[in-house]
PDB file of N, CA and C in Angstrom:
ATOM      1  N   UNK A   1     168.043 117.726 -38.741  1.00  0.00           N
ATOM      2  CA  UNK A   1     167.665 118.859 -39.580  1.00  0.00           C
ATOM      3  C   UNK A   1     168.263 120.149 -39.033  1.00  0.00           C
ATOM      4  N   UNK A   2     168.208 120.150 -37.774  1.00  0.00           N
ATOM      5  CA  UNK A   2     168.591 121.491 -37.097  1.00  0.00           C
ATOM      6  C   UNK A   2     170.251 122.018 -37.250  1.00  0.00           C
ATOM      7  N   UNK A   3     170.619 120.529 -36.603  1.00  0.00           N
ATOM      8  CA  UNK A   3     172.250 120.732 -36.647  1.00  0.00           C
ATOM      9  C   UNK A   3     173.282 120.848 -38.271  1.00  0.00           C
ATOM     10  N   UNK A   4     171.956 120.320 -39.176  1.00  0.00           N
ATOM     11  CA  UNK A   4     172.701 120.323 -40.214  1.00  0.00           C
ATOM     12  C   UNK A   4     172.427 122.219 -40.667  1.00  0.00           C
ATOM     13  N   UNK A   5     171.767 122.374 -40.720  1.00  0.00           N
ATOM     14  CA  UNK A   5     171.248 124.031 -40.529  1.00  0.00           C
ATOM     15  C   UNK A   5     172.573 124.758 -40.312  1.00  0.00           C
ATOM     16  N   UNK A   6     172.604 124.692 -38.868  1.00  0.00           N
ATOM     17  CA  UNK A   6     173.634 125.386 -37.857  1.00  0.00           C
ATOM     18  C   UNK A   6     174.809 125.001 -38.544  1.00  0.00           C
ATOM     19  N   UNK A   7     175.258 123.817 -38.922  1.00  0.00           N
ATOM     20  CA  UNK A   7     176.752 123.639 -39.762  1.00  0.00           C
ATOM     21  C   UNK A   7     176.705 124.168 -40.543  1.00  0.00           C
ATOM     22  N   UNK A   8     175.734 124.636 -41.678  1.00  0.00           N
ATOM     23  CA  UNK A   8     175.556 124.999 -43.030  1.00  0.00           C
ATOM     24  C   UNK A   8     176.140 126.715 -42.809  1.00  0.00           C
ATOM     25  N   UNK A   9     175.649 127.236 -41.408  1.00  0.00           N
ATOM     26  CA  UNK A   9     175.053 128.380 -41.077  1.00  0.00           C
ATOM     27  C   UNK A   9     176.687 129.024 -40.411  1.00  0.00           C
ATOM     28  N   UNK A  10     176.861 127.789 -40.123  1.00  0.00           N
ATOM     29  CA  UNK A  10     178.329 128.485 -39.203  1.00  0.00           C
ATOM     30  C   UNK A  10     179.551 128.355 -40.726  1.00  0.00           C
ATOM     31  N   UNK A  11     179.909 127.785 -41.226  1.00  0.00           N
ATOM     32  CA  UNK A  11     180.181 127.847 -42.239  1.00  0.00           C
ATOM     33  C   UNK A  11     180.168 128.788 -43.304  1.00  0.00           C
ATOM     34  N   UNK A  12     178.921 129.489 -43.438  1.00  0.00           N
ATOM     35  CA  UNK A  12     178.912 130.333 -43.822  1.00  0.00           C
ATOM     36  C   UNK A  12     179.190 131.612 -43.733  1.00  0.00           C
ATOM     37  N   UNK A  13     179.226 131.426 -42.433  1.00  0.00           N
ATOM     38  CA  UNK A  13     179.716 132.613 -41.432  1.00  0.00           C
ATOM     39  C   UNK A  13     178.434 133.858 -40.891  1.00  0.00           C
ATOM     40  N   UNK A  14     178.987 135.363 -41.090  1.00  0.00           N
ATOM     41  CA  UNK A  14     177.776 136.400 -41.055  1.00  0.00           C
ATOM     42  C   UNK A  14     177.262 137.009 -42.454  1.00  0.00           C
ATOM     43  N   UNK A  15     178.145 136.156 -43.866  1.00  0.00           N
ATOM     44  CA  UNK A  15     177.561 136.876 -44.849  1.00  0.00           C
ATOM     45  C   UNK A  15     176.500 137.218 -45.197  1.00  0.00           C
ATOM     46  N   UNK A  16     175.630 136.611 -44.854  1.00  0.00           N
ATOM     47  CA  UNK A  16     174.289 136.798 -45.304  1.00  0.00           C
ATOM     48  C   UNK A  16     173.280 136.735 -44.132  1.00  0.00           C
ATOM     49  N   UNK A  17     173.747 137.681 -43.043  1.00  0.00           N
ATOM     50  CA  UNK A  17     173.012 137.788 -42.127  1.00  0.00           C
ATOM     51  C   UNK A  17     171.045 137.754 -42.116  1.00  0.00           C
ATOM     52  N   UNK A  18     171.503 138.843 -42.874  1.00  0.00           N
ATOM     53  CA  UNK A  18     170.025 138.993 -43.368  1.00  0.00           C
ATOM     54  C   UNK A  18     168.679 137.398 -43.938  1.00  0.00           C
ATOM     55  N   UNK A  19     169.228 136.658 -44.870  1.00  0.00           N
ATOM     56  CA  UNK A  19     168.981 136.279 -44.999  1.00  0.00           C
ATOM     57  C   UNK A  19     168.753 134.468 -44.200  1.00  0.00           C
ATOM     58  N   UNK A  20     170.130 134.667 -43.608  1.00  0.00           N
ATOM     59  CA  UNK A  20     170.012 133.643 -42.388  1.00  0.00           C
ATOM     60  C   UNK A  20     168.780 133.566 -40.839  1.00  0.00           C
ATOM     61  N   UNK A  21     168.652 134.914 -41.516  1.00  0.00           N
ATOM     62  CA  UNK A  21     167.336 135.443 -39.694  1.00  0.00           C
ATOM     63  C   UNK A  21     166.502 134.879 -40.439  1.00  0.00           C
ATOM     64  N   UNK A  22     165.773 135.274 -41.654  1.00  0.00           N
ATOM     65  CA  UNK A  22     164.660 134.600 -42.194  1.00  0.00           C
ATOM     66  C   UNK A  22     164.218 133.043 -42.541  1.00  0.00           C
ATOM     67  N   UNK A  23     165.299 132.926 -42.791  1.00  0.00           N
ATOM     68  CA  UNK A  23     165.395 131.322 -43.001  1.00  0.00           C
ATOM     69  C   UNK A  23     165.248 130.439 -41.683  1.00  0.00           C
ATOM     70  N   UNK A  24     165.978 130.883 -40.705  1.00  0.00           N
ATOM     71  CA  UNK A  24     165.966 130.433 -39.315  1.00  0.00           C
ATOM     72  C   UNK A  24     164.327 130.343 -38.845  1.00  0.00           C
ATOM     73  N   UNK A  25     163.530 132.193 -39.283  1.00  0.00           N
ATOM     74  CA  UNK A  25     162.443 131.748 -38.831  1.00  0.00           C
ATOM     75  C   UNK A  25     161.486 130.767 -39.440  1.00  0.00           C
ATOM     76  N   UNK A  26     161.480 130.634 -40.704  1.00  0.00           N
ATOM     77  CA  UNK A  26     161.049 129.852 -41.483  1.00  0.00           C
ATOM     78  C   UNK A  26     161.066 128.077 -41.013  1.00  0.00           C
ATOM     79  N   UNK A  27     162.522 127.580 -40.506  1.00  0.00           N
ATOM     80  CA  UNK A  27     162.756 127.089 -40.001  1.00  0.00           C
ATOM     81  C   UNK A  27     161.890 126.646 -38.712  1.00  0.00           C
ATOM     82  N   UNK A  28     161.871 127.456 -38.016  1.00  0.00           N
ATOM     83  CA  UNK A  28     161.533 127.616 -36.287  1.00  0.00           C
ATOM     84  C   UNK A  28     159.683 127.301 -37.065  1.00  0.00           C
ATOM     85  N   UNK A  29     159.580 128.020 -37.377  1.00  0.00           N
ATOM     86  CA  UNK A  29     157.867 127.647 -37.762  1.00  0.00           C
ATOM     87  C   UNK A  29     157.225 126.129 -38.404  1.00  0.00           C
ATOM     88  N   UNK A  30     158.651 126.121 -39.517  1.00  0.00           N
ATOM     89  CA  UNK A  30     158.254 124.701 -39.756  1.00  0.00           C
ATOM     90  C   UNK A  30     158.212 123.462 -38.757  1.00  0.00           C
ATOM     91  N   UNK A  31     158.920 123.633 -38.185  1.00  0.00           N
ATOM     92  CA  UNK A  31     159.531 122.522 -36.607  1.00  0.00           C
ATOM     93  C   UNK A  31     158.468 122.891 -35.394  1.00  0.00           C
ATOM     94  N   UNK A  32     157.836 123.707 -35.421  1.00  0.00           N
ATOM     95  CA  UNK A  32     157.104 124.578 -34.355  1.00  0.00           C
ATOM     96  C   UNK A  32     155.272 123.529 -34.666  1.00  0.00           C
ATOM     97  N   UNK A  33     155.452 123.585 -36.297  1.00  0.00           N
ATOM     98  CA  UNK A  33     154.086 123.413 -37.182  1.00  0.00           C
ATOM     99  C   UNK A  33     154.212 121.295 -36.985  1.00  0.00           C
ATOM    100  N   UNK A  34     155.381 121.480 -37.162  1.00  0.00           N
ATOM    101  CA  UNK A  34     155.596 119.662 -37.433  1.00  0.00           C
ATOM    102  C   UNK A  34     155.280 119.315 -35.826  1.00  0.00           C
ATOM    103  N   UNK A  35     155.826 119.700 -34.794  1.00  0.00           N
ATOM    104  CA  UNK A  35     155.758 118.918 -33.516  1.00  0.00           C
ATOM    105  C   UNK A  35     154.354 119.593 -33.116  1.00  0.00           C
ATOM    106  N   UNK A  36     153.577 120.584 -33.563  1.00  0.00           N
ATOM    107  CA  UNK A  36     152.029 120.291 -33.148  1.00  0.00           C
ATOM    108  C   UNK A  36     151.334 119.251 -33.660  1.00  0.00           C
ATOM    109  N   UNK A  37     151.656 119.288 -34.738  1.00  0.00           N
ATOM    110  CA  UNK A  37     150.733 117.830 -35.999  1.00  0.00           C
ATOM    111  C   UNK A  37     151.438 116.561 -35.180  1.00  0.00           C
ATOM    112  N   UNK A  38     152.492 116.420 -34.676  1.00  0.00           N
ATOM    113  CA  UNK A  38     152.907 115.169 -33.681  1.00  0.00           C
ATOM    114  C   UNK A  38     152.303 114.828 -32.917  1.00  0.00           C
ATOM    115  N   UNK A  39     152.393 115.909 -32.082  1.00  0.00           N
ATOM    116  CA  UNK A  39     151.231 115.777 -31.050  1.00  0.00           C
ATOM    117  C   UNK A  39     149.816 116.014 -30.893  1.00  0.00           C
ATOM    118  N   UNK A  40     149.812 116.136 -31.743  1.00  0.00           N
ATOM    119  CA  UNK A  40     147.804 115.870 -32.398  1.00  0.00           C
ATOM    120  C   UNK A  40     148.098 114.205 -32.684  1.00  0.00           C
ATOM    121  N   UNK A  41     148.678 113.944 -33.401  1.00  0.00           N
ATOM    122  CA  UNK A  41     148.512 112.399 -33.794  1.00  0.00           C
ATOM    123  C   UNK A  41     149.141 111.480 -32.588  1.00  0.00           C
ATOM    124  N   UNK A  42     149.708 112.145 -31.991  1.00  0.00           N
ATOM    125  CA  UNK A  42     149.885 111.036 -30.613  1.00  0.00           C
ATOM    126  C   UNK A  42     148.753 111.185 -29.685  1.00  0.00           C
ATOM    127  N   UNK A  43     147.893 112.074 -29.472  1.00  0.00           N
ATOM    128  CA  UNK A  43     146.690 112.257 -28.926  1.00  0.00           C
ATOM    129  C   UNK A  43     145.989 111.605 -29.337  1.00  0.00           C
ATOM    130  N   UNK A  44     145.498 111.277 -30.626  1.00  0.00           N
ATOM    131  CA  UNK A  44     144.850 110.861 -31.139  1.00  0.00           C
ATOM    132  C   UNK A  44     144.730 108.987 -31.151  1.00  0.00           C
ATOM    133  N   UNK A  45     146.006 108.545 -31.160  1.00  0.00           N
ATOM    134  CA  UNK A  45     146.660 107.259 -30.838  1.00  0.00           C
ATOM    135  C   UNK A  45     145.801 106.960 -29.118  1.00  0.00           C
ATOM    136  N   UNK A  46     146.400 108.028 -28.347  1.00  0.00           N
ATOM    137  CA  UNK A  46     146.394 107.752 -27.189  1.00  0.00           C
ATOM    138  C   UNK A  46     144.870 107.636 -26.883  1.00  0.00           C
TER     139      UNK A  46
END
Protein backbone atom coordinates (compact mmCIF):
# COMPACT_ATOMS: atom_id res chain seq x y z
CA UNK A 1 0.00 0.00 0.00
CA UNK A 2 2.72 2.35 1.01
CA UNK A 3 5.14 1.84 -1.84
CA UNK A 4 2.45 1.94 -4.26
CA UNK A 5 1.59 5.53 -2.72
CA UNK A 6 5.22 6.71 -2.99
CA UNK A 7 5.34 5.48 -6.85
CA UNK A 8 2.06 7.16 -7.51
CA UNK A 9 3.59 10.20 -5.52
CA UNK A 10 7.00 10.33 -7.14
CA UNK A 11 5.53 10.25 -10.44
CA UNK A 12 3.66 12.81 -9.93
CA UNK A 13 6.22 14.81 -8.93
CA UNK A 14 5.66 18.35 -6.60
CA UNK A 15 2.46 19.30 -8.48
CA UNK A 16 0.21 19.01 -6.07
CA UNK A 17 2.14 19.47 -3.11
CA UNK A 18 -0.50 20.58 -1.19
CA UNK A 19 -2.60 18.03 -1.64
CA UNK A 20 -0.04 15.17 -1.39
CA UNK A 21 0.75 16.37 2.55
CA UNK A 22 -2.88 15.65 3.22
CA UNK A 23 -3.32 12.58 1.71
CA UNK A 24 -0.04 11.26 3.17
CA UNK A 25 -1.57 12.21 6.51
CA UNK A 26 -4.66 10.57 5.90
CA UNK A 27 -2.64 7.79 4.94
CA UNK A 28 -0.27 7.72 8.09
CA UNK A 29 -3.57 7.65 10.26
CA UNK A 30 -5.16 5.03 8.42
CA UNK A 31 -1.99 2.57 8.82
CA UNK A 32 -1.40 4.10 12.36
CA UNK A 33 -5.51 3.08 13.08
CA UNK A 34 -5.09 -0.47 11.17
CA UNK A 35 -1.84 -1.71 13.12
CA UNK A 36 -3.58 -0.70 16.57
CA UNK A 37 -6.81 -2.86 15.69
CA UNK A 38 -3.83 -5.62 14.83
CA UNK A 39 -2.60 -5.50 17.76
CA UNK A 40 -5.65 -5.51 19.81
CA UNK A 41 -6.61 -8.70 17.96
CA UNK A 42 -3.30 -10.35 18.43
CA UNK A 43 -3.67 -9.63 22.15
CA UNK A 44 -6.62 -10.87 22.22
CA UNK A 45 -5.57 -14.32 20.40
CA UNK A 46 -2.70 -14.33 22.73
Amino acid sequence: MTSKYLKSRKSTGSLSVGFDVREHAALEARTIAMRQALGRLHCAKV
